[in-house]
PDB file of N, CA and C in Angstrom:
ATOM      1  N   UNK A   1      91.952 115.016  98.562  1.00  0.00           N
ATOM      2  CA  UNK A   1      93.010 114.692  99.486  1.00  0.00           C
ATOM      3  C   UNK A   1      93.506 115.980 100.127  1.00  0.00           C
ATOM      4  N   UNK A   2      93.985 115.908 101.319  1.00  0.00           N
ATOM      5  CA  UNK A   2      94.243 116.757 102.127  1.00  0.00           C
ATOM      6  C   UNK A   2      95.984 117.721 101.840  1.00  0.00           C
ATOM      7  N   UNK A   3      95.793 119.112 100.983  1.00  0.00           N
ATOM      8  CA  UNK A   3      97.371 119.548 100.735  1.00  0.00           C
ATOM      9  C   UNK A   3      97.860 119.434 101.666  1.00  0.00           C
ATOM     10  N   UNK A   4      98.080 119.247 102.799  1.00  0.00           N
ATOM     11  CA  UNK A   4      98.884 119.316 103.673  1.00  0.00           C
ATOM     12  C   UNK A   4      99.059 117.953 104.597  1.00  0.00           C
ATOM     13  N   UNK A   5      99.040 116.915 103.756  1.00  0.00           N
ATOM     14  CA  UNK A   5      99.144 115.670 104.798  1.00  0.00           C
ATOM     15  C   UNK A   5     100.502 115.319 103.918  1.00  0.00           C
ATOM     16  N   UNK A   6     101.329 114.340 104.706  1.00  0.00           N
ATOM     17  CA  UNK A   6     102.415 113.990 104.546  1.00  0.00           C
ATOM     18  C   UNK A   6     102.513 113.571 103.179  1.00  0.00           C
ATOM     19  N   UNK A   7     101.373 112.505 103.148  1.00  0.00           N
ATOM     20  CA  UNK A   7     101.914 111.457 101.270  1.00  0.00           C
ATOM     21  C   UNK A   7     101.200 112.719 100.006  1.00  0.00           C
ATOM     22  N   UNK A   8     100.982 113.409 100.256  1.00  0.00           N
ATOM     23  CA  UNK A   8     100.391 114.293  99.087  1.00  0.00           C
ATOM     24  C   UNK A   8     101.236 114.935  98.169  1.00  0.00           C
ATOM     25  N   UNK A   9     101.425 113.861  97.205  1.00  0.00           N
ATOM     26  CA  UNK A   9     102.001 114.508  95.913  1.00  0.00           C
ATOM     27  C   UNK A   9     101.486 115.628  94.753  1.00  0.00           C
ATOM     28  N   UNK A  10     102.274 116.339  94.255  1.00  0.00           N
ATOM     29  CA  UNK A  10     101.168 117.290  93.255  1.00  0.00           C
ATOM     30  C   UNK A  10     101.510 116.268  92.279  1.00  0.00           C
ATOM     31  N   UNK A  11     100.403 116.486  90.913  1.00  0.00           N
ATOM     32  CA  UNK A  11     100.637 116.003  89.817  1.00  0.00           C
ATOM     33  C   UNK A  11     101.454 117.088  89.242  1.00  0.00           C
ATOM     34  N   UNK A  12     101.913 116.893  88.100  1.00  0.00           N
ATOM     35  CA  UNK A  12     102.882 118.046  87.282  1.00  0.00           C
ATOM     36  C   UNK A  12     102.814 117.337  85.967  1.00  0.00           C
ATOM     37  N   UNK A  13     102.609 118.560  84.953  1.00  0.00           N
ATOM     38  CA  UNK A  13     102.603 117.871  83.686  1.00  0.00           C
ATOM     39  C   UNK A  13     103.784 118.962  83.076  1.00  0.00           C
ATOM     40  N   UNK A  14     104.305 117.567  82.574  1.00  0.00           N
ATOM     41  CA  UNK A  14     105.908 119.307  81.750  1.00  0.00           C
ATOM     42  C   UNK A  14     105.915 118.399  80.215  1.00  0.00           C
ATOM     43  N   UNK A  15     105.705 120.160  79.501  1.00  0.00           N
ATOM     44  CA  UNK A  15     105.952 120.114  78.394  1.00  0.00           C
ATOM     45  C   UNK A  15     107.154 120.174  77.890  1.00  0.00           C
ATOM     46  N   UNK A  16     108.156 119.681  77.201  1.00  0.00           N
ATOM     47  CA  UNK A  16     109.028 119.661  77.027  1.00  0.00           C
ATOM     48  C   UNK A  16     109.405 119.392  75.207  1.00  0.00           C
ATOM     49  N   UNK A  17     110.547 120.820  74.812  1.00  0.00           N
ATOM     50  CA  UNK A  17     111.044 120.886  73.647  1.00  0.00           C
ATOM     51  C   UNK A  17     111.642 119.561  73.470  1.00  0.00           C
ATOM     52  N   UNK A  18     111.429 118.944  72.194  1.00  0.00           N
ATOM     53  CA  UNK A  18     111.765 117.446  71.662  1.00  0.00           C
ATOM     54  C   UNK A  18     113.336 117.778  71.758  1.00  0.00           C
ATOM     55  N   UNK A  19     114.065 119.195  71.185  1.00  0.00           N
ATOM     56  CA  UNK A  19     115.494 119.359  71.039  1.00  0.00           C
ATOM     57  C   UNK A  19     116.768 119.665  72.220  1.00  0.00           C
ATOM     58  N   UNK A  20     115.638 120.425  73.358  1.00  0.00           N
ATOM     59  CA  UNK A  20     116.482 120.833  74.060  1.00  0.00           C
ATOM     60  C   UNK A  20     115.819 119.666  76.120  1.00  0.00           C
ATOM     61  N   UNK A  21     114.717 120.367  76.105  1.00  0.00           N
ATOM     62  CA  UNK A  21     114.032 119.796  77.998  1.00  0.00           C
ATOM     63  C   UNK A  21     114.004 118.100  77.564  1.00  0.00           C
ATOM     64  N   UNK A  22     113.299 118.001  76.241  1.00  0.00           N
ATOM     65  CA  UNK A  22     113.490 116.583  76.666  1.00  0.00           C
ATOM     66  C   UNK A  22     114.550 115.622  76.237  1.00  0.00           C
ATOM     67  N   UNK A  23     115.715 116.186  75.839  1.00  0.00           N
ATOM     68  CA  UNK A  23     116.780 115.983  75.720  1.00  0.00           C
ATOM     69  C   UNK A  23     117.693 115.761  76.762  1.00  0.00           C
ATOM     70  N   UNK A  24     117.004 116.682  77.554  1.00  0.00           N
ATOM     71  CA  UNK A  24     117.706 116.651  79.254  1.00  0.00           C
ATOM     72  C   UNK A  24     117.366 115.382  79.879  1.00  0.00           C
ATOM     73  N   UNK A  25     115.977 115.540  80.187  1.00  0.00           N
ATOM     74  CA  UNK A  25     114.921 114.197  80.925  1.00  0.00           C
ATOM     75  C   UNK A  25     115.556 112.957  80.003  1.00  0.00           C
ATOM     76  N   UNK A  26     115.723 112.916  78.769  1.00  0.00           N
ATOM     77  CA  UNK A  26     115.804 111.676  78.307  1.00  0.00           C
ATOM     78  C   UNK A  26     117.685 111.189  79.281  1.00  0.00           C
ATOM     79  N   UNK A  27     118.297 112.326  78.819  1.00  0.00           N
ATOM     80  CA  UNK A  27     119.852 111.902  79.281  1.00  0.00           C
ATOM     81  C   UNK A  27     119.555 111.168  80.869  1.00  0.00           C
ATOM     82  N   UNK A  28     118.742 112.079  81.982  1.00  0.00           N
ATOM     83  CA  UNK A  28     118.619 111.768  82.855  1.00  0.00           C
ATOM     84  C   UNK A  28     118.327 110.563  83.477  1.00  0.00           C
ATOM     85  N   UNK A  29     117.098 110.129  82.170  1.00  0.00           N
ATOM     86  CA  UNK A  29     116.777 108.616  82.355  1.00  0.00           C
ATOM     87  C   UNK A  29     117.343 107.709  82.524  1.00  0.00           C
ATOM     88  N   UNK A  30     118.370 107.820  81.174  1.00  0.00           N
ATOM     89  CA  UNK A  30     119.617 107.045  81.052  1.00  0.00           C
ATOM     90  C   UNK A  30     120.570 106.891  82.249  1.00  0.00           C
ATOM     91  N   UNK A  31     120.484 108.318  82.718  1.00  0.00           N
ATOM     92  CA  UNK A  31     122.012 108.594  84.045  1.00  0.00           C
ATOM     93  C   UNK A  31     120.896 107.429  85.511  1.00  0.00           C
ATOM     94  N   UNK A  32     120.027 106.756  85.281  1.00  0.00           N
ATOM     95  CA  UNK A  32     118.549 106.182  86.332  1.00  0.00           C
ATOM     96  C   UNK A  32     118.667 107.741  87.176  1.00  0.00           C
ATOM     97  N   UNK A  33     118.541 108.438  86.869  1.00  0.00           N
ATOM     98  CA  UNK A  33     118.619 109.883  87.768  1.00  0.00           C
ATOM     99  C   UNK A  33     116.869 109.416  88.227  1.00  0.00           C
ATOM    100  N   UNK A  34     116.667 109.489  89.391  1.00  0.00           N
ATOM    101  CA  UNK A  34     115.017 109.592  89.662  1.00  0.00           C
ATOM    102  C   UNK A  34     114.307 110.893  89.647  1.00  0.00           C
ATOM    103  N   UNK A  35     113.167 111.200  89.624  1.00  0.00           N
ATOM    104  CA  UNK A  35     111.933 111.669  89.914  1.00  0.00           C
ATOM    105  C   UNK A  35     111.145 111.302  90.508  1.00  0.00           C
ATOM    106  N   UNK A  36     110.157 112.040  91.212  1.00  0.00           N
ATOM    107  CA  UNK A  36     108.470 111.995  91.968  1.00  0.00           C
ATOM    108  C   UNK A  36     107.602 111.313  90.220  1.00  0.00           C
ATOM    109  N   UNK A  37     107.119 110.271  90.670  1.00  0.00           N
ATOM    110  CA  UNK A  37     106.128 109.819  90.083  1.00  0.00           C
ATOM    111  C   UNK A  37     104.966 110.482  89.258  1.00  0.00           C
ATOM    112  N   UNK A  38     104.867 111.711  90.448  1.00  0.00           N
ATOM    113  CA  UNK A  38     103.732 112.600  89.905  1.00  0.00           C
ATOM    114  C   UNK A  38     103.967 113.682  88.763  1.00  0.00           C
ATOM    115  N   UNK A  39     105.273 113.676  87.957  1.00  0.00           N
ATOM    116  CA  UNK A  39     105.495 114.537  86.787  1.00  0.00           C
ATOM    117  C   UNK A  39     105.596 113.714  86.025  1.00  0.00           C
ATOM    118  N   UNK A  40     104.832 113.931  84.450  1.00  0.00           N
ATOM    119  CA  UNK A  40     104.890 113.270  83.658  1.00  0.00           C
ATOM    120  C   UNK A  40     105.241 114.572  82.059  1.00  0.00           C
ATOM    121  N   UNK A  41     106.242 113.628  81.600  1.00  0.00           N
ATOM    122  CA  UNK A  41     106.787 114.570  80.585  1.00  0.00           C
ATOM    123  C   UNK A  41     105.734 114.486  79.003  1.00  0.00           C
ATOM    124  N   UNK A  42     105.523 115.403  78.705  1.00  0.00           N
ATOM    125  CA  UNK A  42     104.996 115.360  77.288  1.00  0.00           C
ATOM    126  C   UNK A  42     106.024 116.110  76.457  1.00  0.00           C
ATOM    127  N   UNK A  43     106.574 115.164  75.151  1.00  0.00           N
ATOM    128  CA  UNK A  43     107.613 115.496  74.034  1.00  0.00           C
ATOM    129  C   UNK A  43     106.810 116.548  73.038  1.00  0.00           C
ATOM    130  N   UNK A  44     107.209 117.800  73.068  1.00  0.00           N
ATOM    131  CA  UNK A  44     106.314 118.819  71.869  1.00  0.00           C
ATOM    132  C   UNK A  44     108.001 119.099  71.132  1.00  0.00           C
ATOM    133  N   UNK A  45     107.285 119.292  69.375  1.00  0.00           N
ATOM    134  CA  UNK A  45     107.975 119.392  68.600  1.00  0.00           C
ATOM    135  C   UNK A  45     109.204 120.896  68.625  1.00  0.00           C
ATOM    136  N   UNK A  46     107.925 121.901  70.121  1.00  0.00           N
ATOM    137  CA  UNK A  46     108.758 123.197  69.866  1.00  0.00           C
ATOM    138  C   UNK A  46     108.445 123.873  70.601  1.00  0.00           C
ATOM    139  N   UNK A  47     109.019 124.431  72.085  1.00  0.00           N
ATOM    140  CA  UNK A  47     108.224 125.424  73.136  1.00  0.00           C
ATOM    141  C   UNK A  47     107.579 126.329  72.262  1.00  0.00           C
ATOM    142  N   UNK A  48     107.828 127.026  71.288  1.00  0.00           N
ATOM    143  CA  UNK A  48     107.184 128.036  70.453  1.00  0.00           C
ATOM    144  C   UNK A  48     105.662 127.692  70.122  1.00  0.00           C
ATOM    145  N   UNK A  49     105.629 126.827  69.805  1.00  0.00           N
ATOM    146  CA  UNK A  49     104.479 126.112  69.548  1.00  0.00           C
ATOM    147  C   UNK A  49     103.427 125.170  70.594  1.00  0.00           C
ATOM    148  N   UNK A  50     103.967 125.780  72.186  1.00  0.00           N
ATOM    149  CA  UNK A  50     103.281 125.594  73.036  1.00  0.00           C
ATOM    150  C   UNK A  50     102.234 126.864  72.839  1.00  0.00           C
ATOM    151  N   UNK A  51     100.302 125.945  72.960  1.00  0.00           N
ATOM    152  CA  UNK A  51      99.513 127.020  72.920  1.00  0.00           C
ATOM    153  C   UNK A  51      98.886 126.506  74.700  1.00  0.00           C
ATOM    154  N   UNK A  52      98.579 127.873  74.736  1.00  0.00           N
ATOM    155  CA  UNK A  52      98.245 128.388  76.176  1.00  0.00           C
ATOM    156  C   UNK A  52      96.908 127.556  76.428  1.00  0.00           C
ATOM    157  N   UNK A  53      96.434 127.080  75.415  1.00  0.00           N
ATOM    158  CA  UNK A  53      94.729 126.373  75.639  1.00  0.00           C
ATOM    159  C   UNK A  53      95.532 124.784  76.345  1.00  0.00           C
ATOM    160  N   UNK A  54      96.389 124.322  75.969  1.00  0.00           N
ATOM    161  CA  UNK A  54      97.079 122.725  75.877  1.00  0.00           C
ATOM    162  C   UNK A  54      97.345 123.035  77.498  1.00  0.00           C
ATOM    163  N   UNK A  55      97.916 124.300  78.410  1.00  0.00           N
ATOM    164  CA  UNK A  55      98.445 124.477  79.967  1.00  0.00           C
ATOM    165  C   UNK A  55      96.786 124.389  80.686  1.00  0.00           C
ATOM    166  N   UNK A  56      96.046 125.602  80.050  1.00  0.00           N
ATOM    167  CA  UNK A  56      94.865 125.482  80.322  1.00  0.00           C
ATOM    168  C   UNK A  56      93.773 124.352  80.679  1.00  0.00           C
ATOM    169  N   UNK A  57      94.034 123.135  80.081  1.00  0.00           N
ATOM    170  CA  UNK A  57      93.157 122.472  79.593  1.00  0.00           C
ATOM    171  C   UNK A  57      93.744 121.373  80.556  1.00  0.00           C
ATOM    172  N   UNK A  58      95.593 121.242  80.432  1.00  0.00           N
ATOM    173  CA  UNK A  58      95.637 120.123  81.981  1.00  0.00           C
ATOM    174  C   UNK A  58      95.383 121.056  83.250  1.00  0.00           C
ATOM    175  N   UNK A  59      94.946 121.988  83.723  1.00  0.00           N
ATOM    176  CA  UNK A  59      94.433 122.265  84.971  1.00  0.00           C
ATOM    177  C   UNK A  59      92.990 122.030  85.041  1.00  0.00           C
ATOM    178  N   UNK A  60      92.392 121.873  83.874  1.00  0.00           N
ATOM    179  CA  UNK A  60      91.318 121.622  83.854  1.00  0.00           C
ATOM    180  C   UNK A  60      90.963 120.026  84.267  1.00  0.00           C
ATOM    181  N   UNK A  61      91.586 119.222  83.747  1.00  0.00           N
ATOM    182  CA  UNK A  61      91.669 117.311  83.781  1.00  0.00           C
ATOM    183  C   UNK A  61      92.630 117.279  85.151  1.00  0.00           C
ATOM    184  N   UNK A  62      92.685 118.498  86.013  1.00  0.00           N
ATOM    185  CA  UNK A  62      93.206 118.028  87.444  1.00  0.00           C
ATOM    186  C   UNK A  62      94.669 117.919  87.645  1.00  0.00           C
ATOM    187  N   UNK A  63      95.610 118.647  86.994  1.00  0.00           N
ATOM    188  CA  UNK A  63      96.639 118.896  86.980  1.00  0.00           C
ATOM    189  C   UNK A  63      97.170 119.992  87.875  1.00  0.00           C
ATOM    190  N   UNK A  64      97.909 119.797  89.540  1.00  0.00           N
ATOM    191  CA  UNK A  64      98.198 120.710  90.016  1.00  0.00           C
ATOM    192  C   UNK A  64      99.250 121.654  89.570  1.00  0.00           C
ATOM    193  N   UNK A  65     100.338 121.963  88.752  1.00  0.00           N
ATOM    194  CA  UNK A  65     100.689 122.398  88.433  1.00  0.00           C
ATOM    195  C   UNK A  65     100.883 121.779  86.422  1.00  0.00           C
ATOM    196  N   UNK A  66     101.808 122.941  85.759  1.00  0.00           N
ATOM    197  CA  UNK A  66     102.052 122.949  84.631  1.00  0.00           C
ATOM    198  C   UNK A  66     103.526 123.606  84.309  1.00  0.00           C
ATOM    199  N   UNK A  67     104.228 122.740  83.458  1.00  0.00           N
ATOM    200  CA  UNK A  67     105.611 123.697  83.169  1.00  0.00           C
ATOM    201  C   UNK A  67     106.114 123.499  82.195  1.00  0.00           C
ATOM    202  N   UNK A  68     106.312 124.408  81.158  1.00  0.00           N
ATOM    203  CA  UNK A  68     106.232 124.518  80.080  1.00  0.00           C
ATOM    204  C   UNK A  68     108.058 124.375  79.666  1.00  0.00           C
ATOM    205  N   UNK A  69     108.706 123.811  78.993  1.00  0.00           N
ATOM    206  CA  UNK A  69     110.300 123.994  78.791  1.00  0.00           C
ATOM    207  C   UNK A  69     111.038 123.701  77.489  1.00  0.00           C
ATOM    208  N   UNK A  70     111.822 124.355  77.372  1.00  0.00           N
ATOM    209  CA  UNK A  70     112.603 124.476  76.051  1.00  0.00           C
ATOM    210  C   UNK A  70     113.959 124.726  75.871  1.00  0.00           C
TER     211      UNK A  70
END
């Protein structure tokens, strides 16, 4: 698909601390706060314990961006 045509969403995959980012996203849910479709949150037990192969590996399966949070 063309980056620069109007409907072109990126995908985004965010990692998110179970205690603190997805603590946020979850409140948000609740508040119906919206988002773009194209980020999808993954719950990790601990930014610390984000390994660099797991960022690596969604650009690999076609992930335009990655963001790691805690």
């Amino acid at each position: 698909m063309n980056l620069f045509s109007d409907n072109w969403e990126p995908k985004i995959i965010a990692f998110a601390c179970h205690y603190c980012a997805f603590a946020a996203a979850d409140l948000a849910g609740v508040m119906r706060s919206s988002y773009p479709t194209g980020i999808k949150v993954i719950r990790i037990p601990c930014s610390g314990k984000l390994d660099y192969l797991y960022l690596l590996r969604a650009f690999e399966k076609g992930m335009d961006g990655v963001f790691g949070a805690g």
